[in-house]
C-alpha atoms as a PDB file:
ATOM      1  CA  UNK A   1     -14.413  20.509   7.379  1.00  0.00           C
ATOM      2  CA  UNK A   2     -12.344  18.934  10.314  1.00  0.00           C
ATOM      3  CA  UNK A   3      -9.867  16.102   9.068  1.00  0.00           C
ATOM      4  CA  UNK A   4      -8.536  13.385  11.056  1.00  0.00           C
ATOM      5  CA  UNK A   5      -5.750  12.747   8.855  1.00  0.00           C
ATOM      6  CA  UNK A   6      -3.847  14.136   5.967  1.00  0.00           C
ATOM      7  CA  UNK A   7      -4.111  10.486   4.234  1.00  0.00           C
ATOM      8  CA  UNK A   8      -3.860  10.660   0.241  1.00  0.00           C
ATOM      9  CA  UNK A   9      -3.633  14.429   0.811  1.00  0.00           C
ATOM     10  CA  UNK A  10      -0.881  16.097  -1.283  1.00  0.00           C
ATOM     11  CA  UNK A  11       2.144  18.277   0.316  1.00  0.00           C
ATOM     12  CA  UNK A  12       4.359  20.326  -1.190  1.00  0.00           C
ATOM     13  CA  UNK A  13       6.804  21.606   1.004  1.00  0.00           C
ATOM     14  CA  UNK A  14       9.971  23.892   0.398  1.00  0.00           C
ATOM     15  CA  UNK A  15      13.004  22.856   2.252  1.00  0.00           C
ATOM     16  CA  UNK A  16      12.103  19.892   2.953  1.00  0.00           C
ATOM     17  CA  UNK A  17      15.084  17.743   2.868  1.00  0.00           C
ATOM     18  CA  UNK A  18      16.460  18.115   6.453  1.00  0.00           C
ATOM     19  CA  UNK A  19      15.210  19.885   9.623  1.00  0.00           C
ATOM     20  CA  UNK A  20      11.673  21.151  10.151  1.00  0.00           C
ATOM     21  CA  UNK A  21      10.448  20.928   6.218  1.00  0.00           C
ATOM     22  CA  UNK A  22      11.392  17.622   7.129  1.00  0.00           C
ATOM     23  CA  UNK A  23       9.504  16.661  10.011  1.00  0.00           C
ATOM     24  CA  UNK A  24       6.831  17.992   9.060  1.00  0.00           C
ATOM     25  CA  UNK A  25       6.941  15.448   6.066  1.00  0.00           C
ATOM     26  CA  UNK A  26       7.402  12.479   8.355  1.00  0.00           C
ATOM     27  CA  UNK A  27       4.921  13.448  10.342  1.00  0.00           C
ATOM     28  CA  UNK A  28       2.087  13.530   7.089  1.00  0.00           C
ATOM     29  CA  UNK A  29       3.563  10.581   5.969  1.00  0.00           C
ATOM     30  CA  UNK A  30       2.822   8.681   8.969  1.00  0.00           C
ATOM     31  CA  UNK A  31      -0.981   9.526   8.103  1.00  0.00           C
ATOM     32  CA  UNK A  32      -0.167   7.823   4.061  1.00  0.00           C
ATOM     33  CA  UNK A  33       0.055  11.208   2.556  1.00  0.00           C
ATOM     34  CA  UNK A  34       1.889  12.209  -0.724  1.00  0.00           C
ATOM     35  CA  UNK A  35       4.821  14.625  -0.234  1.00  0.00           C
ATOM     36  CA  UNK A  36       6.767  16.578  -2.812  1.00  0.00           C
ATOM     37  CA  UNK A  37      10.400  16.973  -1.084  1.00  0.00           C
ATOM     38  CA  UNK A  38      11.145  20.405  -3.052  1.00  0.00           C
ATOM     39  CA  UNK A  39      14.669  21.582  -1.927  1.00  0.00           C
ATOM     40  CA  UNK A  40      18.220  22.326  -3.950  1.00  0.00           C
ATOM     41  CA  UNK A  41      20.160  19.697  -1.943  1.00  0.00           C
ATOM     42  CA  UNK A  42      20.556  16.814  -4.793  1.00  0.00           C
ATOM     43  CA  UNK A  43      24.354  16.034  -3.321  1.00  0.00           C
ATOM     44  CA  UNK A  44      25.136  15.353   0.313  1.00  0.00           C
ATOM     45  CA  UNK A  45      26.030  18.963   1.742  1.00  0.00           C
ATOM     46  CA  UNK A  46      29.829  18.387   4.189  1.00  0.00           C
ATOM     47  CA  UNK A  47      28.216  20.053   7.123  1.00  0.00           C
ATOM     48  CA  UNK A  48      24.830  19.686   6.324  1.00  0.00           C
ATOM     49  CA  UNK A  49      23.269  16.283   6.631  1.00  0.00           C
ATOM     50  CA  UNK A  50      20.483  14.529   3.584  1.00  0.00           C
ATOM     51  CA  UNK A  51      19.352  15.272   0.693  1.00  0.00           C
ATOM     52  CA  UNK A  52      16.343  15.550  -1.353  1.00  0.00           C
ATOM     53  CA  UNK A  53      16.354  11.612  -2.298  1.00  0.00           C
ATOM     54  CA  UNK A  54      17.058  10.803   1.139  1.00  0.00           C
ATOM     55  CA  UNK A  55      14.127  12.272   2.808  1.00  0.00           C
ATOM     56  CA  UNK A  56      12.149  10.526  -0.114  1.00  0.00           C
ATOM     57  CA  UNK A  57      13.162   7.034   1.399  1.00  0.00           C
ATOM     58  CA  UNK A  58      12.410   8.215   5.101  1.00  0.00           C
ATOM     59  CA  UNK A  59       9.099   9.246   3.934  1.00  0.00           C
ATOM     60  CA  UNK A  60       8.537   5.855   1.866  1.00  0.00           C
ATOM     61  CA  UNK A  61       9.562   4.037   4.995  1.00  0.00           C
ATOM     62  CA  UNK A  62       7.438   6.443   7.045  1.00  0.00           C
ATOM     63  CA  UNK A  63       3.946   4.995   5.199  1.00  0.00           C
ATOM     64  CA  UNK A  64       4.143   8.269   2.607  1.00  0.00           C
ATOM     65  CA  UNK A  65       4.733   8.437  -0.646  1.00  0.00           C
ATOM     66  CA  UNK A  66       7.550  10.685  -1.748  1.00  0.00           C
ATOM     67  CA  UNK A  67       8.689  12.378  -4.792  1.00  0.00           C
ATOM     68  CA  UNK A  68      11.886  14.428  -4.849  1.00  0.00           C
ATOM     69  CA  UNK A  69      11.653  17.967  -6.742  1.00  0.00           C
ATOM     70  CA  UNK A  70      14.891  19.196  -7.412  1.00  0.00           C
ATOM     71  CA  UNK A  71      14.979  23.212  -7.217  1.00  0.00           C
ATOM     72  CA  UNK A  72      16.334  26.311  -6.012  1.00  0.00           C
ATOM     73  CA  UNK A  73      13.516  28.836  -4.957  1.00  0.00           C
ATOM     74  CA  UNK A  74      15.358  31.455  -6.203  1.00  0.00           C
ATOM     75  CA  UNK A  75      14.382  30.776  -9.573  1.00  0.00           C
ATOM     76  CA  UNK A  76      11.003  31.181 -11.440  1.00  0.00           C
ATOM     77  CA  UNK A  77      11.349  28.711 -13.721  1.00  0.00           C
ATOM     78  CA  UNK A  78      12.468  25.899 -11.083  1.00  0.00           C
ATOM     79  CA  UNK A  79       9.718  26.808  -8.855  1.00  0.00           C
ATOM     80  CA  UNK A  80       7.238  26.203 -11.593  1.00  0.00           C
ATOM     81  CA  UNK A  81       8.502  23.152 -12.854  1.00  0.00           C
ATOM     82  CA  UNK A  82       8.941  21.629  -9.413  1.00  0.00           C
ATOM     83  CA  UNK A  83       4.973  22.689  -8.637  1.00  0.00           C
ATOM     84  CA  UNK A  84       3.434  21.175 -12.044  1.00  0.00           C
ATOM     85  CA  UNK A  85       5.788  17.850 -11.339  1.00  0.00           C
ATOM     86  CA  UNK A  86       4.326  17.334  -8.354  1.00  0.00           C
ATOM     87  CA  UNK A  87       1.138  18.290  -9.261  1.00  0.00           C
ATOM     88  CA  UNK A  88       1.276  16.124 -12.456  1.00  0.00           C
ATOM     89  CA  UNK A  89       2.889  13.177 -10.425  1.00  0.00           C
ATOM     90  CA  UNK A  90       0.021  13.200  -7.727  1.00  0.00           C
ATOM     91  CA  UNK A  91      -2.780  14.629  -9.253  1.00  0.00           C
ATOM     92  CA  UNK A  92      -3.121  17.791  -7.456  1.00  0.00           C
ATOM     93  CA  UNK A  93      -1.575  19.698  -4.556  1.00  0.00           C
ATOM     94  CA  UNK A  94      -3.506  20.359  -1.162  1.00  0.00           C
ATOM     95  CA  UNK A  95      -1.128  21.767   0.674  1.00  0.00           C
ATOM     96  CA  UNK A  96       1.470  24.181   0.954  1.00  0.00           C
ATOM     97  CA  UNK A  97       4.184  24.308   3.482  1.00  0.00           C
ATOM     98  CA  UNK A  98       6.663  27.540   3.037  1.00  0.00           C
ATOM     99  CA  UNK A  99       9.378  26.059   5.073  1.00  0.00           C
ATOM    100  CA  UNK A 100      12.959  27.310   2.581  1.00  0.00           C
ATOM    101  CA  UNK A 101      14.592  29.977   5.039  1.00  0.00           C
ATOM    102  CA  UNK A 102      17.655  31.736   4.535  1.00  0.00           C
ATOM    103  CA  UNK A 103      18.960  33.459   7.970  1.00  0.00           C
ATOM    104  CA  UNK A 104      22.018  35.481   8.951  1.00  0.00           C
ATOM    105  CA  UNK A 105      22.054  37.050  12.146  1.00  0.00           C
ATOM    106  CA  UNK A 106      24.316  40.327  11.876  1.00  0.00           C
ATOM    107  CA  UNK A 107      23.619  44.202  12.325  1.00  0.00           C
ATOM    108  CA  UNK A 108      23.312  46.521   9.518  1.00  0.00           C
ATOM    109  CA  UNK A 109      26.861  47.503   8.916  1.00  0.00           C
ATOM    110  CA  UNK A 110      28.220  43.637   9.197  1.00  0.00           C
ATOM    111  CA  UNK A 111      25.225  42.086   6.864  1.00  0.00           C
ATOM    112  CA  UNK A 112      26.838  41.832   3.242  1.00  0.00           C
ATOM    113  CA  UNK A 113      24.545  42.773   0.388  1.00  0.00           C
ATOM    114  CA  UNK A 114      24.791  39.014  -0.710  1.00  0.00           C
ATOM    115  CA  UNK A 115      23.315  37.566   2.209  1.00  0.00           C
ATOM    116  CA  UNK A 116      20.362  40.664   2.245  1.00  0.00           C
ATOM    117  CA  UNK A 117      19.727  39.484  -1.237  1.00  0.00           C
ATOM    118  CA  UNK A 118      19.585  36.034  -0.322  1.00  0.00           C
ATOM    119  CA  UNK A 119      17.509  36.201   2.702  1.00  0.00           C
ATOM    120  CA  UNK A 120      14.676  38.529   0.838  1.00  0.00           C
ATOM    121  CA  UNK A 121      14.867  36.021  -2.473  1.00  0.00           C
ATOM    122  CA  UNK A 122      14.516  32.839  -0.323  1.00  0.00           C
ATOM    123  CA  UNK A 123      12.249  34.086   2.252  1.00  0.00           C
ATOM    124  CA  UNK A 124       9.766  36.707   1.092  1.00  0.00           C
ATOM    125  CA  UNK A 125      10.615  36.229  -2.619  1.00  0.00           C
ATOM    126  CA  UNK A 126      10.478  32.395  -2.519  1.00  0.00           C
ATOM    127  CA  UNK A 127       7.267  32.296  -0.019  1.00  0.00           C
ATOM    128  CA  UNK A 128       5.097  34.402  -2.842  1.00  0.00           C
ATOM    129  CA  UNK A 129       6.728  33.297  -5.382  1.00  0.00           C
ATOM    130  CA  UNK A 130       5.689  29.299  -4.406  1.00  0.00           C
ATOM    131  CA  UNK A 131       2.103  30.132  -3.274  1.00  0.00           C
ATOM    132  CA  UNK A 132       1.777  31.967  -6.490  1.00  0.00           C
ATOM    133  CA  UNK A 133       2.815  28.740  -8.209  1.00  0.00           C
ATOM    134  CA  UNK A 134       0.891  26.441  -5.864  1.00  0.00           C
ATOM    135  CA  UNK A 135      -2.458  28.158  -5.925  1.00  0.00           C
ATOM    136  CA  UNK A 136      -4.109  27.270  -9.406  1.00  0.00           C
ATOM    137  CA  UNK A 137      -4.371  23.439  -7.598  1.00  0.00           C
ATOM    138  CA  UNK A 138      -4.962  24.857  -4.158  1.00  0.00           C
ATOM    139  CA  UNK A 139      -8.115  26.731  -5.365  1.00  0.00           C
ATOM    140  CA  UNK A 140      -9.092  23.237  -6.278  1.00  0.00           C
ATOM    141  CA  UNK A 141      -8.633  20.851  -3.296  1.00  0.00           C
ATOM    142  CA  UNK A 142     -11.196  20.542  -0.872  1.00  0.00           C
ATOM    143  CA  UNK A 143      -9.749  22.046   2.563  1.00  0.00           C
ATOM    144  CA  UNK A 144      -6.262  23.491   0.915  1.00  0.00           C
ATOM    145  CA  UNK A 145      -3.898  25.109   3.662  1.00  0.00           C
ATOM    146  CA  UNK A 146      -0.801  27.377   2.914  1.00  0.00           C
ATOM    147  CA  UNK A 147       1.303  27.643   6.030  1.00  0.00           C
ATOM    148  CA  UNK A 148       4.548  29.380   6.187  1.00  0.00           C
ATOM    149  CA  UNK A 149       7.243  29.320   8.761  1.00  0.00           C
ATOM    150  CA  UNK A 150       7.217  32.480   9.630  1.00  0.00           C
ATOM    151  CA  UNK A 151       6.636  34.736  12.897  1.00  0.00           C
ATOM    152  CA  UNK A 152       3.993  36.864  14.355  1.00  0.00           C
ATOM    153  CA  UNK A 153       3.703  40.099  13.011  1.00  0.00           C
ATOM    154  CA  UNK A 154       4.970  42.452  15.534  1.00  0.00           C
ATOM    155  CA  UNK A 155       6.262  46.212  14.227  1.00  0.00           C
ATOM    156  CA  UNK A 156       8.043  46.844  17.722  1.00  0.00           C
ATOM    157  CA  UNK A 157      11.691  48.031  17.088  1.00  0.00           C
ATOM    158  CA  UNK A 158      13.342  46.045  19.438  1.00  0.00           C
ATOM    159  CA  UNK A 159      12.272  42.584  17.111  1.00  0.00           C
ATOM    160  CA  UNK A 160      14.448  44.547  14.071  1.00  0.00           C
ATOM    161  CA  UNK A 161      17.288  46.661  16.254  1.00  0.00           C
ATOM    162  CA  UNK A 162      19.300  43.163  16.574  1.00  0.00           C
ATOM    163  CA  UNK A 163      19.426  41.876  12.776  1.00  0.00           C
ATOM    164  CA  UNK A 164      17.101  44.332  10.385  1.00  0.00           C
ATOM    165  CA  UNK A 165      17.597  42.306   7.405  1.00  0.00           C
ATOM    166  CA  UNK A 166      16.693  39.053   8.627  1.00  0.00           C
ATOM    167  CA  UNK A 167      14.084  40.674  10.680  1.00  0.00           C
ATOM    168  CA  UNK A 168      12.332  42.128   7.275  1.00  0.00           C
ATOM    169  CA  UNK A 169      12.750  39.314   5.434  1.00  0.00           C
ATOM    170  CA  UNK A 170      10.764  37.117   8.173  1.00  0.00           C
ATOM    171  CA  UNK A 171       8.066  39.297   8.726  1.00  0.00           C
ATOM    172  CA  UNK A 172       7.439  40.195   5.050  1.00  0.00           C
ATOM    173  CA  UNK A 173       6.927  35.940   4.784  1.00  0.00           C
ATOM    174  CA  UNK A 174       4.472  37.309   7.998  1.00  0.00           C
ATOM    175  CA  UNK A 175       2.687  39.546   5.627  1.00  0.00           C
ATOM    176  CA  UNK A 176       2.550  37.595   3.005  1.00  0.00           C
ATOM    177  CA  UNK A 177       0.695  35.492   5.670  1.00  0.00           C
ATOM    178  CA  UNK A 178      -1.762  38.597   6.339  1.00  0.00           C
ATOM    179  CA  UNK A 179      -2.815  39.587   3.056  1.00  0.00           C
ATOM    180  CA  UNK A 180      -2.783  36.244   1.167  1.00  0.00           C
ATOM    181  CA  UNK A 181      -5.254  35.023   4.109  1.00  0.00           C
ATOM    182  CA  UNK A 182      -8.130  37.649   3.315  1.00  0.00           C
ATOM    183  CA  UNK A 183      -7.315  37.496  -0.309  1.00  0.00           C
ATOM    184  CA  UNK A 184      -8.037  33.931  -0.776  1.00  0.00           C
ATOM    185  CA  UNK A 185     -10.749  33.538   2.258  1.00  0.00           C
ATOM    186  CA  UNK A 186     -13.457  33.297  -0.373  1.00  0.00           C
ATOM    187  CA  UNK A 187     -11.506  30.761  -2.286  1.00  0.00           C
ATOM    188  CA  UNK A 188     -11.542  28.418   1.203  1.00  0.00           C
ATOM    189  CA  UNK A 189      -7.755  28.540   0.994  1.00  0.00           C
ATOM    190  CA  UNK A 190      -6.212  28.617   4.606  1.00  0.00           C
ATOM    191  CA  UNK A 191      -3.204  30.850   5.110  1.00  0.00           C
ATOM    192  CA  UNK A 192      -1.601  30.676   8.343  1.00  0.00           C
ATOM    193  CA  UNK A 193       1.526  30.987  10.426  1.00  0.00           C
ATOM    194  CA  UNK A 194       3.776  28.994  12.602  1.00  0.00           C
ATOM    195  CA  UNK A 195       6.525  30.220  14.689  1.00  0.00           C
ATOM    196  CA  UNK A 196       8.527  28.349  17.392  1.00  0.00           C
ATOM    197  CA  UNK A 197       8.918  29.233  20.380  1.00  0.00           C
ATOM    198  CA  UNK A 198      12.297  28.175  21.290  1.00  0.00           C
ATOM    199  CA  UNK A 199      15.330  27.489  19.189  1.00  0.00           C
ATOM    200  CA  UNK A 200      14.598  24.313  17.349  1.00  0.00           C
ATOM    201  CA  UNK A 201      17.195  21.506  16.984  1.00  0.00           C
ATOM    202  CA  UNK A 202      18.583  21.640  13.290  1.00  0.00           C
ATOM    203  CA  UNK A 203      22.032  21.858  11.362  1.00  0.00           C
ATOM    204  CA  UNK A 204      21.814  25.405  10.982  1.00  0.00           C
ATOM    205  CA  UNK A 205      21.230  25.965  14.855  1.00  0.00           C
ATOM    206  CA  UNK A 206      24.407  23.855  15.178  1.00  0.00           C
ATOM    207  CA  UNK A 207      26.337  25.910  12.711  1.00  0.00           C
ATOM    208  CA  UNK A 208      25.463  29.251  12.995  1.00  0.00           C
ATOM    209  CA  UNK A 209      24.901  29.286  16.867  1.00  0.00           C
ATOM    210  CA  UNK A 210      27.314  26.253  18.161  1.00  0.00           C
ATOM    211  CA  UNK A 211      26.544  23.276  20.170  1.00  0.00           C
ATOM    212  CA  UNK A 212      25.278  25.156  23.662  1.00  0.00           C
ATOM    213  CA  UNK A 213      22.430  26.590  21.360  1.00  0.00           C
ATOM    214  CA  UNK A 214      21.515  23.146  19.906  1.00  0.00           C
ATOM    215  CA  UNK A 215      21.229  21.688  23.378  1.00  0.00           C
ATOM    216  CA  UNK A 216      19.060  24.097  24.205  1.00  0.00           C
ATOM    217  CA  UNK A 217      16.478  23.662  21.515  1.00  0.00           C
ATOM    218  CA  UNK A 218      13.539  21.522  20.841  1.00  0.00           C
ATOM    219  CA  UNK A 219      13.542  19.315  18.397  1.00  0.00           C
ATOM    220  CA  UNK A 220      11.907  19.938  14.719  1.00  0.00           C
ATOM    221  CA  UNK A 221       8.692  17.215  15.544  1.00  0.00           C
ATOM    222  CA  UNK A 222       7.489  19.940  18.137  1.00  0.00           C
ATOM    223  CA  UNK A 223       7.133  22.166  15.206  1.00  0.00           C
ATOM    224  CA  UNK A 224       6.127  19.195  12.876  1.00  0.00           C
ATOM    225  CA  UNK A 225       3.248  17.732  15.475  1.00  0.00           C
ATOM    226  CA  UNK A 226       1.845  21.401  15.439  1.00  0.00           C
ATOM    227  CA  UNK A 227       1.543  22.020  11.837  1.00  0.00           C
ATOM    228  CA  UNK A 228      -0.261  18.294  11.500  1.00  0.00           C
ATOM    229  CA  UNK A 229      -2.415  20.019  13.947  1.00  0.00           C
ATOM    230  CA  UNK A 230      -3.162  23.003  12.148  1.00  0.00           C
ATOM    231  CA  UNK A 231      -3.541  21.398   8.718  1.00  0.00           C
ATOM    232  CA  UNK A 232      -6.482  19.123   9.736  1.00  0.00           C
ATOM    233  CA  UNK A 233      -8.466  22.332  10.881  1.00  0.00           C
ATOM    234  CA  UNK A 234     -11.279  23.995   8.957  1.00  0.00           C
ATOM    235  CA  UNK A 235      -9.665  26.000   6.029  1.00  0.00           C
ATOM    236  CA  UNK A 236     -12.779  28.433   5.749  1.00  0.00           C
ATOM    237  CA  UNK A 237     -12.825  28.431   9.762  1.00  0.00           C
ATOM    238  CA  UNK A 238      -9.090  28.155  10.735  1.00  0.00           C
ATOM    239  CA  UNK A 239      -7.320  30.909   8.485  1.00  0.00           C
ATOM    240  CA  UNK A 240      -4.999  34.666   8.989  1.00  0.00           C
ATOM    241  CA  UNK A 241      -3.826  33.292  12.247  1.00  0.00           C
ATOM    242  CA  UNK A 242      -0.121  33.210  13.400  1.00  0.00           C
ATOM    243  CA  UNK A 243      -0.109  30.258  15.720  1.00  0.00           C
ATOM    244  CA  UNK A 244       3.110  28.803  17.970  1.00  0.00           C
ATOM    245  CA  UNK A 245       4.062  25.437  18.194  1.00  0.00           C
ATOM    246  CA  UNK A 246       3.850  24.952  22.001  1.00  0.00           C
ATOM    247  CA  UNK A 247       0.493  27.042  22.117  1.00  0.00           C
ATOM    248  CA  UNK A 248      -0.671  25.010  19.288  1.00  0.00           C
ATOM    249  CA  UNK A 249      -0.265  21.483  21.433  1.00  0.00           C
ATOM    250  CA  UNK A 250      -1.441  23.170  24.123  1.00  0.00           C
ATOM    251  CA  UNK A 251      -4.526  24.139  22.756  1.00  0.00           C
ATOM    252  CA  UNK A 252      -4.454  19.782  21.927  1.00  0.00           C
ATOM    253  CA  UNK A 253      -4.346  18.833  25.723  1.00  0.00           C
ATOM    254  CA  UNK A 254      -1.000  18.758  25.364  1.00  0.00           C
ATOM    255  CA  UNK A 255       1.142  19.979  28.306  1.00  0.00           C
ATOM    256  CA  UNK A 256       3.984  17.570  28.853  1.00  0.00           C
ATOM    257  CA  UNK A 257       6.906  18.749  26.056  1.00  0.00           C
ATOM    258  CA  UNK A 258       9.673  17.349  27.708  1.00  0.00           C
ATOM    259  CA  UNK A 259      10.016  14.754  24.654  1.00  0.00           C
ATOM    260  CA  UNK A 260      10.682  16.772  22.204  1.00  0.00           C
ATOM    261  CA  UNK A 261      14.105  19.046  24.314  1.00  0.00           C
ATOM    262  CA  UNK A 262      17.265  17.543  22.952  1.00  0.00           C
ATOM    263  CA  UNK A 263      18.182  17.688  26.806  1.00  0.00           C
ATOM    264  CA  UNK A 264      14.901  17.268  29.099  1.00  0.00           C
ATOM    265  CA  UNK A 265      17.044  19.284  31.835  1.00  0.00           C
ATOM    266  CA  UNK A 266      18.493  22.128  29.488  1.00  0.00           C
ATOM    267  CA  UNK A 267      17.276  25.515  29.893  1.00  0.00           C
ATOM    268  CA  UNK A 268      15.397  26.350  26.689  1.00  0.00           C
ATOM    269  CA  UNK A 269      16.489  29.322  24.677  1.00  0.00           C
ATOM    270  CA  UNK A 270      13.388  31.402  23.048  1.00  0.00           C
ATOM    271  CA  UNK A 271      13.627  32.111  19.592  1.00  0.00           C
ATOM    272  CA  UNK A 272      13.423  35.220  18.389  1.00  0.00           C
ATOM    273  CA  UNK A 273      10.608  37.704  17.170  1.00  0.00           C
ATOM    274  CA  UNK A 274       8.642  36.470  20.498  1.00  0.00           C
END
């Protein structure tokens, strides 16, 4: 069952008050869908810019309608509360986007136990964790889609050598991917991937990896025009696949990408895992 538009469909997606999460939410809401802006950012962050009310009024003023879920995917209880809110508030939940990431790029001696924790509680943790949550409304929506954020599977050592923690906690969001996707195929629940493939343009680019980096990234509506994309398709056809934004628009008739480099004449920087 091919959509043409996610109108009236309901979104619940983690992370969702700056960067990707929240392109992706502009990008439904252009279509009138309902979005559930679940993220931990109630108070403006100093280096980080919006919040969860924010993106609520860009999504309003988008043509979606927005509801802000205050919570920390670390936490059970939060999690739960934020799903049945939404659900509650919209009358069901369609979609799933695991967008929430926690990264820090260091080797095995310089990554502190704090920031292994936080990475495997946010990403893997958070990413079952919310589809667990999610999936008592998914099983009932007519062509439900979980997509996560996360990046091919690929069990090659030099993908871990550089950054092992970060690298597990990413690719066990990647098998979480795998296993939920046969597990639920009977249910017609579509479980996929998508992975960039170049740095994208957010704060955390800017932070962690300084301005150079962020000119050399795409911006987040690459990523956001290829999940819109993938959540129209088939969810008993389209489902276990680990898809990549540009591949994705390519596959669209879409070869020009030059809009969406934060400097048409950069040179791009790949991400990594590809």
């Amino acid at each position: 069952m091919e959509t043409q538009s996610l109108k009236q469909k309901t979104l619940f997606i983690t992370g969702a008050g700056r960067g990707i999460g929240k392109a992706i939410s502009l990008r439904a809401a252009a279509d009138g869908a309902n979005i559930a802006v679940a993220a931990k950012t109630v108070e403006p962050h100093p280096k980080l810019p919006g919040t969860i009310y924010t993106a609520v009024d860009e999504i309003e003023a988008a043509g979606g309608r927005g509801l802000a879920c205050p919570m920390d995917i670390r936490f059970e209880d939060q999690v739960r509360a934020a799903v049945e809110q939404a659900a509650e508030h919209f009358g069901g939940i369609d979609i799933l986007v695991n967008n929430a990431g926690a990264i820090f790029l260091a080797g095995t001696a310089d990554t502190p136990m704090k920031r292994f924790d936080l990475m495997h509680a946010v990403n893997v943790r958070g990413t079952f964790m919310t589809s667990q949550a999610c999936l008592p409304h998914l099983v009932r929506a007519a062509n439900s889609h979980i997509l996560s954020i996360a990046p091919p599977l690929n069990m090659e050592a030099k993908w871990f050598a550089p950054y092992p923690a970060y690298a597990m906690s990413k690719y066990g969001m990647s098998m979480c991917v795998l296993g939920m996707a046969e597990e639920l195929r009977p249910q017609g629940v579509a479980v996929n991937a998508l992975w960039p493939k170049t740095f994208i343009a957010t704060s955390a680019v800017r932070n962690m990896m300084g301005e150079d980096a962020f000119r050399r990234s795409r911006k987040p509506e690459i990523m956001a025009a290829a999940a819109h994309s993938i959540l129209l398709r088939d969810s008993r056809k389209c489902t276990g696949q680990f898809f990549v934004d540009e591949e994705v628009l390519a596959d669209d008739g879409v070869s020009d990408l030059t809009q969406y480099s934060v400097v048409p004449s950069a040179k791009l920087l790949p991400d990594v895992f590809l």
